[in-house]
N, C-alpha and C. Protein backbone atom coordinates (compact mmCIF):
# COMPACT_ATOMS: atom_id res chain seq x y z
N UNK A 1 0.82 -1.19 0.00
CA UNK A 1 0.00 0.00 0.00
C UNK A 1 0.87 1.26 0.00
N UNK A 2 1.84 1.07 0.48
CA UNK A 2 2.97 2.37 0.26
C UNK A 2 3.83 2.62 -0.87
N UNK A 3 3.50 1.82 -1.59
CA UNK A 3 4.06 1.88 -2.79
C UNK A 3 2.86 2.33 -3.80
N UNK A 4 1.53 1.87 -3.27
CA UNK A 4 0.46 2.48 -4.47
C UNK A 4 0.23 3.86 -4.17
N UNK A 5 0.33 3.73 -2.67
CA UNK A 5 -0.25 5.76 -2.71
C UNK A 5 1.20 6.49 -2.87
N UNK A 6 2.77 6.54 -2.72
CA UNK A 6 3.23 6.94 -3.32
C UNK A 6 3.44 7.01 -4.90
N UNK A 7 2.66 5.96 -5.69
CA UNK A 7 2.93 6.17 -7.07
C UNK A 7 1.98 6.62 -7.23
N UNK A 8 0.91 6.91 -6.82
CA UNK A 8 -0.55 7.81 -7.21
C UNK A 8 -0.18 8.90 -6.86
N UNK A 9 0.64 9.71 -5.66
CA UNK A 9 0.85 11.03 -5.42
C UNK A 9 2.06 11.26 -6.67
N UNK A 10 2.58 10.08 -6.65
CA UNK A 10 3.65 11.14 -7.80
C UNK A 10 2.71 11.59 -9.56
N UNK A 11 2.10 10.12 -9.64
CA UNK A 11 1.46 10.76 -10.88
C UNK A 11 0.62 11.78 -11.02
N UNK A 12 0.04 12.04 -9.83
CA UNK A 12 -0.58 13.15 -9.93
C UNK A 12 -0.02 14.12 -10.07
N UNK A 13 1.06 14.84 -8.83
CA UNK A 13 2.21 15.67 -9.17
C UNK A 13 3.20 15.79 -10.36
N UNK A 14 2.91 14.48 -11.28
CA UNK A 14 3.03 14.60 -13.08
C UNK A 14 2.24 14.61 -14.23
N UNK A 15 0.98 14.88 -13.00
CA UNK A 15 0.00 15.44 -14.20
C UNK A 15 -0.31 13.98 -14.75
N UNK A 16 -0.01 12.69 -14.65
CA UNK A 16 -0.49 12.00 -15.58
C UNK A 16 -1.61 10.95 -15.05
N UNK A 17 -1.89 10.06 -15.87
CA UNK A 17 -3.30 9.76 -15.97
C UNK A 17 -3.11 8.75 -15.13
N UNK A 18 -4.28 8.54 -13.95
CA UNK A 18 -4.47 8.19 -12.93
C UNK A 18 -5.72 7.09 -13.36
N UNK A 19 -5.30 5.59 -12.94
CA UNK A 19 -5.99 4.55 -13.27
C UNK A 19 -6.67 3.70 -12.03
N UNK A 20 -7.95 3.21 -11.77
CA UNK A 20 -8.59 2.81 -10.84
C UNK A 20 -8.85 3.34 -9.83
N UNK A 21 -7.92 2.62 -8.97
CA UNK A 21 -8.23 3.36 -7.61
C UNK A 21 -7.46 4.58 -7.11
N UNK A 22 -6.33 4.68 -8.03
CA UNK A 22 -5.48 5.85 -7.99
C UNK A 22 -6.41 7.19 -7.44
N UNK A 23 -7.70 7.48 -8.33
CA UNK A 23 -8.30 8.47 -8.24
C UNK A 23 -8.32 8.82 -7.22
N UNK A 24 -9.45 7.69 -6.29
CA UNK A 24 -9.78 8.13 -5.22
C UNK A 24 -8.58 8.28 -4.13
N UNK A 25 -7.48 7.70 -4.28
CA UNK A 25 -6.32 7.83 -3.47
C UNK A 25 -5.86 9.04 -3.60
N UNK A 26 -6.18 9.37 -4.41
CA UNK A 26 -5.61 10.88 -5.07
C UNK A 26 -6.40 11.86 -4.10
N UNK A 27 -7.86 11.79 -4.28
CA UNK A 27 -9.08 12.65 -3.47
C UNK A 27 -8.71 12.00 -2.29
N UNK A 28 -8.33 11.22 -1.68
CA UNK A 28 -8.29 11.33 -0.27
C UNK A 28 -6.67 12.36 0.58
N UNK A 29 -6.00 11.33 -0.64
CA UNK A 29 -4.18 12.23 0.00
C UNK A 29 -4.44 13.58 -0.42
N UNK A 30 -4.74 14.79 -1.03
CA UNK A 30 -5.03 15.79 -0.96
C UNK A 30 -5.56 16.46 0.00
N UNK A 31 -6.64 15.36 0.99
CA UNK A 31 -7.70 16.17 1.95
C UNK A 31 -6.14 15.82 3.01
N UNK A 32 -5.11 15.61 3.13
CA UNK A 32 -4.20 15.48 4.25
C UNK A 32 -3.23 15.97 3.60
N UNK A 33 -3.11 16.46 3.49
CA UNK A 33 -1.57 17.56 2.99
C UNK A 33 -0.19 17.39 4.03
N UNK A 34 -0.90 16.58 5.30
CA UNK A 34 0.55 16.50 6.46
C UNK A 34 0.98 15.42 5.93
N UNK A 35 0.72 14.18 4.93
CA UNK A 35 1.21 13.25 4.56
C UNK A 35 1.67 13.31 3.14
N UNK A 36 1.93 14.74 2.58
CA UNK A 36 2.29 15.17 1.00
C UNK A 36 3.87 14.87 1.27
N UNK A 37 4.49 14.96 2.03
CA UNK A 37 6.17 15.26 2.11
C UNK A 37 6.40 13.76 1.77
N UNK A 38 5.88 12.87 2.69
CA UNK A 38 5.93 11.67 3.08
C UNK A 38 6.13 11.08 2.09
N UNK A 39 4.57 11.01 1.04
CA UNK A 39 4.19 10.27 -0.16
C UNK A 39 5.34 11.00 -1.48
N UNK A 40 6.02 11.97 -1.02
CA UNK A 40 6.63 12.41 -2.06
C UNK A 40 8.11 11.93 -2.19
N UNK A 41 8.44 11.11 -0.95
CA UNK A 41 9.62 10.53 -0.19
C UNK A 41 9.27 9.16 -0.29
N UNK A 42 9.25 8.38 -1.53
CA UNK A 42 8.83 6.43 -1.26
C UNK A 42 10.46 6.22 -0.61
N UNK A 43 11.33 6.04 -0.59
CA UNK A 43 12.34 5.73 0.18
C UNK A 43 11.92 5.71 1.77
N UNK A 44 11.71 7.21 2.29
CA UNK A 44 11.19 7.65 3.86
C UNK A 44 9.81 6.87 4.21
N UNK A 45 8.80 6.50 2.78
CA UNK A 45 7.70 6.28 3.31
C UNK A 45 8.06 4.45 3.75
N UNK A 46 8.67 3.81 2.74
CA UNK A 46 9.02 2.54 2.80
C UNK A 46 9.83 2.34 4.16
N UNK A 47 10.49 3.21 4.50
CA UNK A 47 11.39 2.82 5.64
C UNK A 47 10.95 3.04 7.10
N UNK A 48 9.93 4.07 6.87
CA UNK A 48 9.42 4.68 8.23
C UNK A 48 8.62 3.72 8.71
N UNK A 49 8.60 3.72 10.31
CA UNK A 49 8.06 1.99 10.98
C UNK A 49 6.93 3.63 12.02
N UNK A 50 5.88 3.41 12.36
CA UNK A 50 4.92 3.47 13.22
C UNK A 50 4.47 2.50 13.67
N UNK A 51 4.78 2.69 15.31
CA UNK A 51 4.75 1.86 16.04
C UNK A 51 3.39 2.55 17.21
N UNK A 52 2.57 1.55 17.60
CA UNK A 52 1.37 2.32 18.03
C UNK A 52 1.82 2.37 19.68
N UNK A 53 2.71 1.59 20.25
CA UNK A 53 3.61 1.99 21.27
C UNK A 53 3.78 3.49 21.47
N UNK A 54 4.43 3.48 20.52
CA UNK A 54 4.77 5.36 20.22
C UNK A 54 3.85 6.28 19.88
N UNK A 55 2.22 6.10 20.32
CA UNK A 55 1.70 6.94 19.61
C UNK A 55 1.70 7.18 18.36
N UNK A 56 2.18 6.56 17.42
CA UNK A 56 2.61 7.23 16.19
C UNK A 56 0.99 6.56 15.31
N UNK A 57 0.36 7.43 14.66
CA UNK A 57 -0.44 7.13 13.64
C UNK A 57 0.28 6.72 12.53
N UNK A 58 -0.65 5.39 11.87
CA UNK A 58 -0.11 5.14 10.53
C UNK A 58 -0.56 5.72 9.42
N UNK A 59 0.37 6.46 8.52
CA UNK A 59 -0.33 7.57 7.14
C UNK A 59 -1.04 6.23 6.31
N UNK A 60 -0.35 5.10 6.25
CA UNK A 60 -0.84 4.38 5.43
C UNK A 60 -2.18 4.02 5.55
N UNK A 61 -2.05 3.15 6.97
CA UNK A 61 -3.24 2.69 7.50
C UNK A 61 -4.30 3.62 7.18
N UNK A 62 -4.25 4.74 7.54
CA UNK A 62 -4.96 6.24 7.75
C UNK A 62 -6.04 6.19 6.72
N UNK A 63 -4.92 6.29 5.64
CA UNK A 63 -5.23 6.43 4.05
C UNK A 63 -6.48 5.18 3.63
N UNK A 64 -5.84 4.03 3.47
CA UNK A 64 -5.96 2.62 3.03
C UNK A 64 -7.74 2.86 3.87
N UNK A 65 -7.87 2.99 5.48
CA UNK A 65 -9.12 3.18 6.10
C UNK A 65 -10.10 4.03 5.02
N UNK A 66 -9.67 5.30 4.60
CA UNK A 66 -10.24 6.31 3.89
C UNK A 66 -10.76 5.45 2.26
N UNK A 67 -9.99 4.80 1.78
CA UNK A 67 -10.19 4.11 0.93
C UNK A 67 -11.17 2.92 0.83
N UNK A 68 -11.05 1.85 2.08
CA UNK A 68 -12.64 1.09 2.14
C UNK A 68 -13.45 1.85 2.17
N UNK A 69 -13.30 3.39 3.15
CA UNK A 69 -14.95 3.94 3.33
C UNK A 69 -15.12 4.42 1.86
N UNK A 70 -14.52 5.22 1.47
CA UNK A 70 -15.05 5.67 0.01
C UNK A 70 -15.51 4.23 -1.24
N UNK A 71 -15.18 3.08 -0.78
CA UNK A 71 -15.59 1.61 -1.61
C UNK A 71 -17.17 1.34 -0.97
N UNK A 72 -16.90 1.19 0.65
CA UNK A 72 -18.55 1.22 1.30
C UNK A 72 -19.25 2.06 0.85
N UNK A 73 -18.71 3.42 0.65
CA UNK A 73 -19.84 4.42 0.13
C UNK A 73 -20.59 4.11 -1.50
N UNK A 74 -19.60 3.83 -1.87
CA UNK A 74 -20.00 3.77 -3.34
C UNK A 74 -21.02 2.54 -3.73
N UNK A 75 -21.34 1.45 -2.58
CA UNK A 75 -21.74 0.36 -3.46
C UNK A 75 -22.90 0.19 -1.99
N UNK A 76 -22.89 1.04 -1.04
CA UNK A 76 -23.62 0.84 0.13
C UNK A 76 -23.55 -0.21 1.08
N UNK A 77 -22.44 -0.90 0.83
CA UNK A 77 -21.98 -2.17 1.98
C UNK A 77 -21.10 -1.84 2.72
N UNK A 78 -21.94 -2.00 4.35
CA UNK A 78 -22.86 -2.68 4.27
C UNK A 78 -23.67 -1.73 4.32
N UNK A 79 -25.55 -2.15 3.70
CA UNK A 79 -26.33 -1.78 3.79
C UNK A 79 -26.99 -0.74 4.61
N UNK A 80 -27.23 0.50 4.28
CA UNK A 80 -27.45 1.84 4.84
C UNK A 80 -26.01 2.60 5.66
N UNK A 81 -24.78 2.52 5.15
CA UNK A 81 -23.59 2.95 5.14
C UNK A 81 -23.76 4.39 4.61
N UNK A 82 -24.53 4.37 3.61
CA UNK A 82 -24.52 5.82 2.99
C UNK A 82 -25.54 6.74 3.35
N UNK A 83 -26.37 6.12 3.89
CA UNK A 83 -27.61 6.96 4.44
C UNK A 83 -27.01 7.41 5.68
N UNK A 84 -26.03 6.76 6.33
CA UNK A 84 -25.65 6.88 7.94
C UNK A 84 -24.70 8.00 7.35
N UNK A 85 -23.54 7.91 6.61
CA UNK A 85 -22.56 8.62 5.89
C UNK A 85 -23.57 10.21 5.81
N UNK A 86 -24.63 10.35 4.56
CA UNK A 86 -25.05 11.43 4.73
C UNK A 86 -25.63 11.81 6.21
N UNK A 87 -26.14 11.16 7.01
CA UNK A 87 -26.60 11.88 7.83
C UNK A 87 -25.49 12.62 8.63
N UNK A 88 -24.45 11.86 8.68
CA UNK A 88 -23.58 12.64 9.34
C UNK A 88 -22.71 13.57 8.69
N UNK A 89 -23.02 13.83 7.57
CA UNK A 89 -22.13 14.80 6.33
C UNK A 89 -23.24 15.38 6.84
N UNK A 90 -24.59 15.87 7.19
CA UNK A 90 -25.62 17.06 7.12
C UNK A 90 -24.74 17.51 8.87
N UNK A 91 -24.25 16.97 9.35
CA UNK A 91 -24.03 17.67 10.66
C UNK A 91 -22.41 17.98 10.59
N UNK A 92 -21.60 17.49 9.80
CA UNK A 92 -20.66 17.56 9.46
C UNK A 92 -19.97 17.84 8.38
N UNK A 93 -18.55 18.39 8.24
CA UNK A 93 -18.46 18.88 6.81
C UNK A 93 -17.81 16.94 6.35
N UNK A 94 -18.04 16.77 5.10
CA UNK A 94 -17.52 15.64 4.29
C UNK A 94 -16.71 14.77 5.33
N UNK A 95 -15.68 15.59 4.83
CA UNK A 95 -14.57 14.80 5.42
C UNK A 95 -14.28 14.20 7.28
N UNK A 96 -14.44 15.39 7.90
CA UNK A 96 -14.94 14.90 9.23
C UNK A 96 -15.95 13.71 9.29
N UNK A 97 -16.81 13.92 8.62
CA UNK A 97 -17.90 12.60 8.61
C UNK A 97 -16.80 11.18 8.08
N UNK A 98 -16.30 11.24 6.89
CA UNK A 98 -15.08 10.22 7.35
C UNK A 98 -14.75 9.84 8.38
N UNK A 99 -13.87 11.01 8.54
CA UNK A 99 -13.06 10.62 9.70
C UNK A 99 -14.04 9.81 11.21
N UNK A 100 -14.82 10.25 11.41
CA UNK A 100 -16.27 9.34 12.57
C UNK A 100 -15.98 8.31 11.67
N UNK A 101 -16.32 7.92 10.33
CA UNK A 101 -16.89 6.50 10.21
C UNK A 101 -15.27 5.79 10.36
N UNK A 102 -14.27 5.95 10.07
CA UNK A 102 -13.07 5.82 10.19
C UNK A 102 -12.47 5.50 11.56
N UNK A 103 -12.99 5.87 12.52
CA UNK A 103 -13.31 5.58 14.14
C UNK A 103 -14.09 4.04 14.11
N UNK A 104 -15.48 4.27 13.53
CA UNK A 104 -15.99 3.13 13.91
C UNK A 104 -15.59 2.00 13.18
N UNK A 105 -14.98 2.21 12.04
CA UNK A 105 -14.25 1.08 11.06
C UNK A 105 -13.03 0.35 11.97
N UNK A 106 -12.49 1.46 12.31
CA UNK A 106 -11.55 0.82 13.33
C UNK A 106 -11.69 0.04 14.67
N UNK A 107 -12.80 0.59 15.40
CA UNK A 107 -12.83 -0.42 16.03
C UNK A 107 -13.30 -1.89 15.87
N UNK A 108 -14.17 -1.62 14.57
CA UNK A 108 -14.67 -2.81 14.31
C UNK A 108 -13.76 -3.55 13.85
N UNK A 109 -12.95 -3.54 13.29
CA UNK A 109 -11.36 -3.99 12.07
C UNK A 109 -10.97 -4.72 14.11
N UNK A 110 -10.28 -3.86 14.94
CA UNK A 110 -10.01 -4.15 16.33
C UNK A 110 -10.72 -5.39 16.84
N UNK A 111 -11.60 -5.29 17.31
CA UNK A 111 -12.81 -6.48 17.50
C UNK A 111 -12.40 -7.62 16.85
N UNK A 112 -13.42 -7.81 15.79
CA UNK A 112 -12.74 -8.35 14.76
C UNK A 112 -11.77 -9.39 14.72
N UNK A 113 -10.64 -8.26 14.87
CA UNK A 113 -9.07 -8.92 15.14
C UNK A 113 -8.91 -9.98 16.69
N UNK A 114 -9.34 -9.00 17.79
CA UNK A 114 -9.02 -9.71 18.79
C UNK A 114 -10.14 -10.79 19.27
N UNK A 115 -11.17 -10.72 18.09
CA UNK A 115 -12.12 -11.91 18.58
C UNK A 115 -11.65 -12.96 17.43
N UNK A 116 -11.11 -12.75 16.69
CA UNK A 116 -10.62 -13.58 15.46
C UNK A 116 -11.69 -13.56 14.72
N UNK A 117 -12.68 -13.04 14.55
CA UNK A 117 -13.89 -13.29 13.53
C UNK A 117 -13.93 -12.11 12.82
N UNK A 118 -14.95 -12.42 11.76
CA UNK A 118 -15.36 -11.43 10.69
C UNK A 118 -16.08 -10.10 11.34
N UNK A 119 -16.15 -9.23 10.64
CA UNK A 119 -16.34 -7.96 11.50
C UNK A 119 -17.86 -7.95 11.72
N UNK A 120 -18.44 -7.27 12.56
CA UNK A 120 -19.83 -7.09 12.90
C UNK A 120 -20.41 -5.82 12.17
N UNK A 121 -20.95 -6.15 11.09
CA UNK A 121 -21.08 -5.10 10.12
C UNK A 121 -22.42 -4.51 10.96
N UNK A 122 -23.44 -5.26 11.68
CA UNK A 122 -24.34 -4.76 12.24
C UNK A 122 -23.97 -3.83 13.88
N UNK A 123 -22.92 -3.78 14.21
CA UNK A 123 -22.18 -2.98 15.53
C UNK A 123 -21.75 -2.18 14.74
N UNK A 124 -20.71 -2.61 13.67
CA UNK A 124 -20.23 -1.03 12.87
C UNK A 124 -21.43 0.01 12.32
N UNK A 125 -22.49 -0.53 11.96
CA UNK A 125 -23.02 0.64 11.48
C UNK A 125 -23.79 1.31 12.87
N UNK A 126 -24.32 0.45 13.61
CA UNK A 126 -25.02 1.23 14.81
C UNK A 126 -23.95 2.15 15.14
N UNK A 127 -23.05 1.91 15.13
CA UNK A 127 -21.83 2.61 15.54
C UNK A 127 -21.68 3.94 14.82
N UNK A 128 -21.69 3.95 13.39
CA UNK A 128 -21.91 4.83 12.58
C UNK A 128 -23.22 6.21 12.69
N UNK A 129 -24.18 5.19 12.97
CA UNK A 129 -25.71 5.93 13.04
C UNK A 129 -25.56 7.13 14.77
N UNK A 130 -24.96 6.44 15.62
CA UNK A 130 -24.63 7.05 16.76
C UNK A 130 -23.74 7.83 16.27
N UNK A 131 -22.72 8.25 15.99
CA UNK A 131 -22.01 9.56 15.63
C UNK A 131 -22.71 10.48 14.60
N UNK A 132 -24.06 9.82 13.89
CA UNK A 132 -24.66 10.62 13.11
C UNK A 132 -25.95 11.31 13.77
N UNK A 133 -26.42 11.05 15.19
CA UNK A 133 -27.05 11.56 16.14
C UNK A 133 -26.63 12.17 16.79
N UNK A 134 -25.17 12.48 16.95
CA UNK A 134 -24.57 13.24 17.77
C UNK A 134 -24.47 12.74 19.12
């Protein structure tokens, strides 16, 4: 994954034509401009270790998160993802509304992980609908 969103930030920064999922990698690394140096550095991005010990957020992870939600959005899985999505884009600008569903993606991805099972698409979205109630 650090090798696709650095070759999507560079083609973009060459102007050239951006294929599949590039796009939306493109529309998401733009809305974060603190990770432009990074993606412009594949050497620094390949080598740099975030360790959640350290506090350190992962740009990748970050990104890659931003990227299922914009796939959930587009095809509505799971089911009423996008209705929950707008409701919380009407209380929120766009991207913040990400960033909430990006919270609840994560914990569910978490879960998930430490229960060893498939994610609870029905907890993630309640999860979703609650940050869209405020």
């Amino acid at each position: 994954m650090r090798e696709f969103f650095c070759a999507a930030w560079r083609k973009h920064r060459e102007r050239s034509l951006l294929e599949g999922a590039e796009a939306t990698a493109v529309d998401v690394i733009i809305r974060h401009p603190e990770y432009h140096a990074l993606l412009a550095d594949p050497e620094l991005a390949a080598a740099q270790e975030y360790l959640p010990e350290g506090g350190q957020l992962n740009p990748f992870l970050h990104l890659s998160l931003h990227l299922a939600i914009a796939e959930q959005l587009s095809i509505d899985q799971p089911p009423g993802i996008r209705a929950a999505f707008q409701a919380l884009a009407a209380r929120l600008d766009p991207h913040a509304a990400e960033h909430r569903i990006l919270e609840c993606l994560g914990e569910a991805l978490w879960r998930a992980q430490r229960e060893r099972t498939t994610i609870d698409a029905v907890a993630y979205l309640e999860c979703v609908w609650r940050a869209a109630k405020g």
